[in-house]
Protein backbone atom coordinates (compact mmCIF):
# COMPACT_ATOMS: atom_id res chain seq x y z
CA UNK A 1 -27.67 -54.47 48.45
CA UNK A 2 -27.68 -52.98 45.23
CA UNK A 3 -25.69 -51.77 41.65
CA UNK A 4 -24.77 -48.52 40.76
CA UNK A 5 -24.61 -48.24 36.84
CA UNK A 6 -21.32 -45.97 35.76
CA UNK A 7 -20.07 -46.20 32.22
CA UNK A 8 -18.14 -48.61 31.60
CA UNK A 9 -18.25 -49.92 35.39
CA UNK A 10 -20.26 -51.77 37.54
CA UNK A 11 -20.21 -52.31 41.23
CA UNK A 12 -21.41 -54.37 43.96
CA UNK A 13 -22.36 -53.03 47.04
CA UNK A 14 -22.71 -55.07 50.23
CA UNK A 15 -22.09 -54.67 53.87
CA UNK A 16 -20.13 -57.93 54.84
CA UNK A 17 -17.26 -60.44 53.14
CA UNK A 18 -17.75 -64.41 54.10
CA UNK A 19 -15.27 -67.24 53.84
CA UNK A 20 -17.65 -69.16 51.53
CA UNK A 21 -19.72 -68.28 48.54
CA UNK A 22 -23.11 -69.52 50.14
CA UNK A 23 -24.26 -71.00 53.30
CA UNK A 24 -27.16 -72.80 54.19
CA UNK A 25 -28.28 -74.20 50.46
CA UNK A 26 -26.66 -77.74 50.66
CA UNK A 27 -23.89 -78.58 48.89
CA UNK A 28 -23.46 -76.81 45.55
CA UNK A 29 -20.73 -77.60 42.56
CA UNK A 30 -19.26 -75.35 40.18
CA UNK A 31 -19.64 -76.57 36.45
CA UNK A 32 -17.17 -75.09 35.13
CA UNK A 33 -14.37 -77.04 34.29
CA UNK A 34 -11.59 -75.31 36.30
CA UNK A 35 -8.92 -75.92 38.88
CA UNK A 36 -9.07 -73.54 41.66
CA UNK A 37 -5.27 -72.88 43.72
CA UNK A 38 -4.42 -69.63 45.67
CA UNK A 39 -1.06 -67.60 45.20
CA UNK A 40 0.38 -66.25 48.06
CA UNK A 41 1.02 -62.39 47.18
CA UNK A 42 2.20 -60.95 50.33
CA UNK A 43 1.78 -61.87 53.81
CA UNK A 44 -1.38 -62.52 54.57
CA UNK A 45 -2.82 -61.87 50.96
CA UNK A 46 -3.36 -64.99 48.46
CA UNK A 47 -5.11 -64.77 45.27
CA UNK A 48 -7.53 -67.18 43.68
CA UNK A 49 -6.43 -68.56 40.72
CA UNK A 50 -8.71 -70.61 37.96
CA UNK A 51 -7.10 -72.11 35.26
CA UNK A 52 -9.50 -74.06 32.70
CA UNK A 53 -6.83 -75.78 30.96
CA UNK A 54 -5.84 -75.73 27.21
CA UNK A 55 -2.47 -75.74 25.05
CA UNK A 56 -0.96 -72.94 24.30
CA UNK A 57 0.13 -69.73 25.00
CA UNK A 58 -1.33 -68.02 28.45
CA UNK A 59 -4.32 -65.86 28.35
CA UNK A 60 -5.22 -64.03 31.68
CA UNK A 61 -8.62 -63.41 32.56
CA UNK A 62 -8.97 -59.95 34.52
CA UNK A 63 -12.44 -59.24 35.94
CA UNK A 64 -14.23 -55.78 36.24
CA UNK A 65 -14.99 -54.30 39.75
CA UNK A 66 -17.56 -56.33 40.98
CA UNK A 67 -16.70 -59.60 39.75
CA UNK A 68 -14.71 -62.75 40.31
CA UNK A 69 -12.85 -64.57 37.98
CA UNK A 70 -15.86 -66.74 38.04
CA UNK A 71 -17.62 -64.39 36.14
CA UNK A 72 -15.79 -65.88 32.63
CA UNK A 73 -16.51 -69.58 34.31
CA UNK A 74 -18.15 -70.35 30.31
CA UNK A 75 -16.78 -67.45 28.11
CA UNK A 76 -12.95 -68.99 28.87
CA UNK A 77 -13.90 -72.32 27.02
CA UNK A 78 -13.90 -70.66 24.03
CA UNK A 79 -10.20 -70.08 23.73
CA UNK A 80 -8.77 -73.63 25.39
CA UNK A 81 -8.27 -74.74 21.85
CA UNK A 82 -4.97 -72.45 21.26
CA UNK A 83 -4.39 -71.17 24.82
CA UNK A 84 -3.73 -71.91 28.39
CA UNK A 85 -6.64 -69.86 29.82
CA UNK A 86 -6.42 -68.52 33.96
CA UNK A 87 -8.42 -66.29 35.46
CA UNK A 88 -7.19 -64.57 38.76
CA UNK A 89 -9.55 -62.78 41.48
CA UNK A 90 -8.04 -59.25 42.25
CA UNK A 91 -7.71 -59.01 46.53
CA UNK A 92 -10.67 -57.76 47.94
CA UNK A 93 -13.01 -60.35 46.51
CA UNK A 94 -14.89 -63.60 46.20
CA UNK A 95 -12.20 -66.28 47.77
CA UNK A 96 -9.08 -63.96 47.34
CA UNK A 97 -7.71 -62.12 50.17
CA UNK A 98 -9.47 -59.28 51.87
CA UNK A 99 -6.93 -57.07 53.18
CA UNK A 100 -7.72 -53.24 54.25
CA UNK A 101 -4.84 -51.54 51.96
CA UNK A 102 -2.94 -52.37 48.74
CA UNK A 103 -5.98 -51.19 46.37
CA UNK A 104 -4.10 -48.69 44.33
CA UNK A 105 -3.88 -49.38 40.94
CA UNK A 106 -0.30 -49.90 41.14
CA UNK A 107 -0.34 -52.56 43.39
CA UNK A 108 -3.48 -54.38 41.59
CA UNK A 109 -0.96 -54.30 38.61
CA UNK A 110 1.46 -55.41 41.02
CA UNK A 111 -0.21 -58.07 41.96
CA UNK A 112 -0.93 -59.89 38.41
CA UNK A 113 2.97 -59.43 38.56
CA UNK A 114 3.84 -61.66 41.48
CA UNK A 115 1.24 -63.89 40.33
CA UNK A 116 2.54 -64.45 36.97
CA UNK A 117 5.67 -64.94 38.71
CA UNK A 118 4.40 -67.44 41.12
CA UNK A 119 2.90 -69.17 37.97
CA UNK A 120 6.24 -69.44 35.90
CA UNK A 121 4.61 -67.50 33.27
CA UNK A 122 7.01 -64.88 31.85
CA UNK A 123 4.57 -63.42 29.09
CA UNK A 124 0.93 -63.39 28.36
CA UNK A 125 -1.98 -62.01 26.65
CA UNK A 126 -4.44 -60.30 29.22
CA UNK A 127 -7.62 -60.07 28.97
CA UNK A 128 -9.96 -57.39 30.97
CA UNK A 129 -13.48 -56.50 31.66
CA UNK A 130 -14.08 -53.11 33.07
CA UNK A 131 -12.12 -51.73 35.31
CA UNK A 132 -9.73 -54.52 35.00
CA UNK A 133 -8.32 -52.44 31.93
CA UNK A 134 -7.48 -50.27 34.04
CA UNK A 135 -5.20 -52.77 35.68
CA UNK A 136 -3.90 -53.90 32.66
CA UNK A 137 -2.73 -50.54 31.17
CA UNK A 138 -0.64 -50.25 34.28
CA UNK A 139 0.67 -53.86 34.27
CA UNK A 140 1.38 -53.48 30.22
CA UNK A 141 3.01 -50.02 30.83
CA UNK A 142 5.30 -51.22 33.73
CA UNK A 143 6.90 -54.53 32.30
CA UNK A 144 6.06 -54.15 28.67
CA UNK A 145 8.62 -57.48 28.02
CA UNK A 146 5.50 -59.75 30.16
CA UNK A 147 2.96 -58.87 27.47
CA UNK A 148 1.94 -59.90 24.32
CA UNK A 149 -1.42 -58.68 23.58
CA UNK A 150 -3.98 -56.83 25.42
CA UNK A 151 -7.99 -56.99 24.90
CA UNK A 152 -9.93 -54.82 26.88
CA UNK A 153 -13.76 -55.48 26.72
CA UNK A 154 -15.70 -52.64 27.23
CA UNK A 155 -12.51 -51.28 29.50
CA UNK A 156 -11.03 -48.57 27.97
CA UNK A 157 -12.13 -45.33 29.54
CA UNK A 158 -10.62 -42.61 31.44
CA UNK A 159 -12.26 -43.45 35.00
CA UNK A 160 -10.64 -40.36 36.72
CA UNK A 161 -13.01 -38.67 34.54
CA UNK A 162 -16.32 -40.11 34.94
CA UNK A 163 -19.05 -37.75 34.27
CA UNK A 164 -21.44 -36.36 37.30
CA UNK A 165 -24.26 -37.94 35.66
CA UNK A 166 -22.45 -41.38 35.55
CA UNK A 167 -24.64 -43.16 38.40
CA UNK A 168 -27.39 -44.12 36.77
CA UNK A 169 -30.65 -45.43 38.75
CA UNK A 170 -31.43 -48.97 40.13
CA UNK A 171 -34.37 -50.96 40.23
CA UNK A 172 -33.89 -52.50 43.88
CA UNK A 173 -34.92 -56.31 44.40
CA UNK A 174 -38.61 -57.06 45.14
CA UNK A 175 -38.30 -59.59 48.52
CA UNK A 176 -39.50 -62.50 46.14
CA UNK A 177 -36.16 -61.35 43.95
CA UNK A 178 -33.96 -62.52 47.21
CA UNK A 179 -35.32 -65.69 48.26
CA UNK A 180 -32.88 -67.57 46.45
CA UNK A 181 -29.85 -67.49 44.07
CA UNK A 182 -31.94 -68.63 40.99
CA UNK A 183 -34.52 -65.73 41.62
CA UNK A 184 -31.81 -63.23 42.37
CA UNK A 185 -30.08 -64.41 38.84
CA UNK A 186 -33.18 -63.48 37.28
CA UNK A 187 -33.31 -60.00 39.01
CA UNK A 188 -30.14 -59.46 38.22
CA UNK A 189 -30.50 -60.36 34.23
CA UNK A 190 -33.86 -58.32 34.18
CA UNK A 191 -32.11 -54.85 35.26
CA UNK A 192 -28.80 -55.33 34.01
CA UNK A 193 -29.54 -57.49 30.67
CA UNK A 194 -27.06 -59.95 31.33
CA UNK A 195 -27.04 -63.13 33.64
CA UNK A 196 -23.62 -63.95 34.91
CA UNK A 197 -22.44 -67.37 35.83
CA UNK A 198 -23.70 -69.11 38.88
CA UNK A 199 -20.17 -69.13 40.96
CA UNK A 200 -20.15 -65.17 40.43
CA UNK A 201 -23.22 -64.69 41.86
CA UNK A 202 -22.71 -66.79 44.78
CA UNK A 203 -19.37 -65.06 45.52
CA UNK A 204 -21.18 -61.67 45.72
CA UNK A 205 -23.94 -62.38 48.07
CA UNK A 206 -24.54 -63.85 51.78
CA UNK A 207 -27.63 -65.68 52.34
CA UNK A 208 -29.45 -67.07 55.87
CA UNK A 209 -29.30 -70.73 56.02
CA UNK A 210 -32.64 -70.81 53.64
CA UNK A 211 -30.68 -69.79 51.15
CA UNK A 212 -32.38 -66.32 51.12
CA UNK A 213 -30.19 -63.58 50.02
CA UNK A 214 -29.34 -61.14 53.07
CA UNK A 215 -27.03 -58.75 51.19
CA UNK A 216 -23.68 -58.12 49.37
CA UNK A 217 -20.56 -59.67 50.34
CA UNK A 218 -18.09 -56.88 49.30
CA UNK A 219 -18.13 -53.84 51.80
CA UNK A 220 -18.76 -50.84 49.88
CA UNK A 221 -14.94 -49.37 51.20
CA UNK A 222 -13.72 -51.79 48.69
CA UNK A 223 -14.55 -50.64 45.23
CA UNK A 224 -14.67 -46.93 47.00
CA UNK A 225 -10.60 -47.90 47.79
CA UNK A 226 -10.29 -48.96 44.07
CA UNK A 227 -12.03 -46.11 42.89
CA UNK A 228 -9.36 -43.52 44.33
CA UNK A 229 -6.52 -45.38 43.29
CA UNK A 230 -7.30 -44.64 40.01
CA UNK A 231 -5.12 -43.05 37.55
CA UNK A 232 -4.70 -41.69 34.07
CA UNK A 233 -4.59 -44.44 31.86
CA UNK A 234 -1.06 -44.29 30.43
CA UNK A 235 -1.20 -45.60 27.41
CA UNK A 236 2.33 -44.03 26.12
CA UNK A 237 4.06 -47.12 27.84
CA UNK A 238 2.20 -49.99 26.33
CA UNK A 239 4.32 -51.68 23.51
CA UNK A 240 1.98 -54.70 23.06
CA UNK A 241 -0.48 -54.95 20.48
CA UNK A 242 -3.94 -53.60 21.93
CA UNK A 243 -7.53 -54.07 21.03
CA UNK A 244 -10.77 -52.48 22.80
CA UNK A 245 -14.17 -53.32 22.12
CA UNK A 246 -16.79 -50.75 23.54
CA UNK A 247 -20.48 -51.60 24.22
CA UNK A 248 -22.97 -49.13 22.58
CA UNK A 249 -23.86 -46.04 24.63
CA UNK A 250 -27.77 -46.51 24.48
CA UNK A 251 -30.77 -46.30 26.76
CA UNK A 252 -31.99 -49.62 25.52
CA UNK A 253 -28.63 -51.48 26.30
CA UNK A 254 -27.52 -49.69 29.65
CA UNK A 255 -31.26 -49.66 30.99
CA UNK A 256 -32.70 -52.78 29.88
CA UNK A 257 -35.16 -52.49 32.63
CA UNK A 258 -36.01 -48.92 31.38
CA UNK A 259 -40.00 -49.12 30.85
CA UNK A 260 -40.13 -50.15 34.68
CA UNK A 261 -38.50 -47.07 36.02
CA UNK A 262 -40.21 -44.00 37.80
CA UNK A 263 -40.28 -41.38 35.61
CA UNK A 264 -37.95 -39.55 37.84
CA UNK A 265 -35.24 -42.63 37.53
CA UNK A 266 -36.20 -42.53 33.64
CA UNK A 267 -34.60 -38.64 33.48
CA UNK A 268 -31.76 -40.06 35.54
CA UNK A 269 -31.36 -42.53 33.29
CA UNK A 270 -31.90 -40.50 30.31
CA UNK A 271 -28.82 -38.00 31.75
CA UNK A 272 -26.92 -41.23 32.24
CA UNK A 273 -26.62 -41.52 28.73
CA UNK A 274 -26.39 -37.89 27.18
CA UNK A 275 -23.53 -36.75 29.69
CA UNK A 276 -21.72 -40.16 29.53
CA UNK A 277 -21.45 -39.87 25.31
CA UNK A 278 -19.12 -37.06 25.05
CA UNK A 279 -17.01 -39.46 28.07
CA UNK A 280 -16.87 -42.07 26.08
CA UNK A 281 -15.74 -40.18 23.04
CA UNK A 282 -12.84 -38.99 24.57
CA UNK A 283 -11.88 -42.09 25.94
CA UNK A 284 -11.74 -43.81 22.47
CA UNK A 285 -10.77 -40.81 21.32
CA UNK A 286 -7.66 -40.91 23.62
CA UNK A 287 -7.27 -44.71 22.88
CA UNK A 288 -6.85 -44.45 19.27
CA UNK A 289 -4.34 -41.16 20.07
CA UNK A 290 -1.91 -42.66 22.44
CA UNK A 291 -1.88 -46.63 22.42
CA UNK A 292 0.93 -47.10 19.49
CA UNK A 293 -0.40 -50.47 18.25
CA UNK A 294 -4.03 -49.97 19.19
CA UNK A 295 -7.37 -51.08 17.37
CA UNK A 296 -11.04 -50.11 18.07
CA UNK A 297 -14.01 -52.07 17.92
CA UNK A 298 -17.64 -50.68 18.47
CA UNK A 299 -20.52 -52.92 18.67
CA UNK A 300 -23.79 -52.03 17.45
CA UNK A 301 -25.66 -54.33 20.31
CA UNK A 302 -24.97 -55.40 23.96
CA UNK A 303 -24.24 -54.74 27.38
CA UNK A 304 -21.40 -53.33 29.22
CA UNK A 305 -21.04 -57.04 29.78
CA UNK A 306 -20.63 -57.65 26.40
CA UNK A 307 -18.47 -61.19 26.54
CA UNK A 308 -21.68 -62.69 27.92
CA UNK A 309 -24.63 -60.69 26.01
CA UNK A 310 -22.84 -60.90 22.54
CA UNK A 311 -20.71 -63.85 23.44
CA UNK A 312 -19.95 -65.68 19.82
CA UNK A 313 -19.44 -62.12 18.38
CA UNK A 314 -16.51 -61.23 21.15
CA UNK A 315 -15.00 -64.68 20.90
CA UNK A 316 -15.07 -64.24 17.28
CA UNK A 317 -13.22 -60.35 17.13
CA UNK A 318 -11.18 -62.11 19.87
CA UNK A 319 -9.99 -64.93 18.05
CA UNK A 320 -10.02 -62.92 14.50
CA UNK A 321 -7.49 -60.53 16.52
CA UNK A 322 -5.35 -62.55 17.83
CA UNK A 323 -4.59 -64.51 15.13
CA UNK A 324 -3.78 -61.69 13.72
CA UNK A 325 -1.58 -59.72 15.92
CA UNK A 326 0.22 -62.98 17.53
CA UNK A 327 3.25 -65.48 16.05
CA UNK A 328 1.27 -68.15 14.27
């Protein structure tokens, strides 16, 4: 099991995909105030679908590459007060479908498609983390009348360009770091700066039935499939109003764990960040160029995942935005 750091990515690696979240720890319930129902996409291939509720106009949750939708189980409940907030697990992970093709990132866009449709919803703002922008661009690009705003957090970048350096090093878990989900949560928040919601974890993991983490539940040919499906980000297409907020390129924010690293992992870290800067220039830079109705927003503090590190700032730039850019 482990992470590998890219800019503006992060991935889970694991050897084996199971039917449940965890086994073995006794019954276990989600706090988050969702409804969970699966879409059927194409045979064999449903998608799970949260939807926390709220009046409004519908805001789609995308999550980056290693993630569930569970991962925004308490940053959604900040918008239920003006929108009708869903999140929707891409195919390959957590309890959506595992099937061995359809990765490409036109058939990820594809498939928020065929969801919306199977959801009567005929426009809505989406929302992405990560790679999920990625998604979105395409989706936006393709049936520009089914969107009305776009936010990508920290999910803006050129990924067909991805520097060499742009696999940083990992701190792998001690054994006392796997003996449960709790412990793991904390290994996870102590090399990566953020701890994401419960259900996330629990999607990304198989344990023994001590509840003692055995190793990741997404085979690595997943995000490696995703990865080469990549495109250009065509930003040329998108009519809808666009904003992207980037994390801060620093040491201290992409290696909170920095001061525990070899010295070796410290240069690799170190390289991480030089090589990635001029990267993330240019992806702004081609952001600002391209997207017609585009705004940029760089934050001074936070991780890459910024909607749970700097939470009431997002929400805020969110909800500032919005207001903004949408029919009051």
């Amino acid at each position: 099991m482990g992470r590998l750091c890219v800019i503006g990515l992060t991935i889970i690696i694991g050897l084996t995909v199971v039917g449940a979240a965890v086994r073995g720890e006794g019954a276990w319930t989600d706090p988050s105030p969702h409804a969970i129902s699966f879409l059927g996409i194409e045979q064999g291939v449903a998608l799970e679908v949260l939807d926390w509720g709220g009046q409004g106009p519908p805001m789609i949750l995308l999550a980056g590459l290693g993630d569930t939708a569970h991962v925004f189980d308490q940053f959604a409940l900040h918008f239920t007060d003006r929108f009708h907030v869903i999140g929707i697990t891409r195919r390959g992970y957590g309890a959506s479908g595992h099937p061995s093709d359809g990765y490409e990132i036109t058939s990820l866009a594809n498939d928020i498609r065929v969801a919306c449709d199977r959801l009567n919803i005929t426009r809505a703002i989406l929302v992405g983390h990560s790679l999920a922008g990625d998604e979105m661009t395409t989706f936006a690009g393709t049936y520009p009348d089914r969107v009305s705003a776009l936010v990508y957090l920290d999910g803006a970048y050129d990924r067909t360009q991805i520097p060499p350096e742009g696999v940083g090093p990992q701190q792998s878990p001690r054994p006392d770091d796997l003996v449960s989900i709790g412990k793991f949560a904390e290994y996870s928040l102590r090399t990566t700066g953020s701890r994401r919601p419960e259900a996330d974890i629990r999607w990304a993991v198989v344990t023994d039935a001590e509840g003692h983490l055995l190793r990741g539940a997404i085979p690595s040919t997943t995000p490696a499939a995703i990865m080469r499906g990549l495109e250009r980000p065509d930003y040329a297409h998108v009519q809808a109003p666009a904003l992207a907020i980037y994390q801060p390129n620093e040491l201290r924010f992409n290696f909170p764990n920095y001061a525990n690293l070899s010295d070796a992992d410290k240069a690799r870290a170190e390289a991480v960040i030089r090589e990635g800067q001029p990267f993330v220039d240019r992806s702004i830079d081609q952001f600002r160029r391209e997207m017609a109705h585009g705004r940029v927003v760089r934050l001074t503090t936070g991780t890459h995942y910024m909607f749970i590190t700097n939470e009431d700032e997002v929400v805020r730039i969110m909800r500032e935005y919005l207001a903004a850019v949408l029919p009051s």
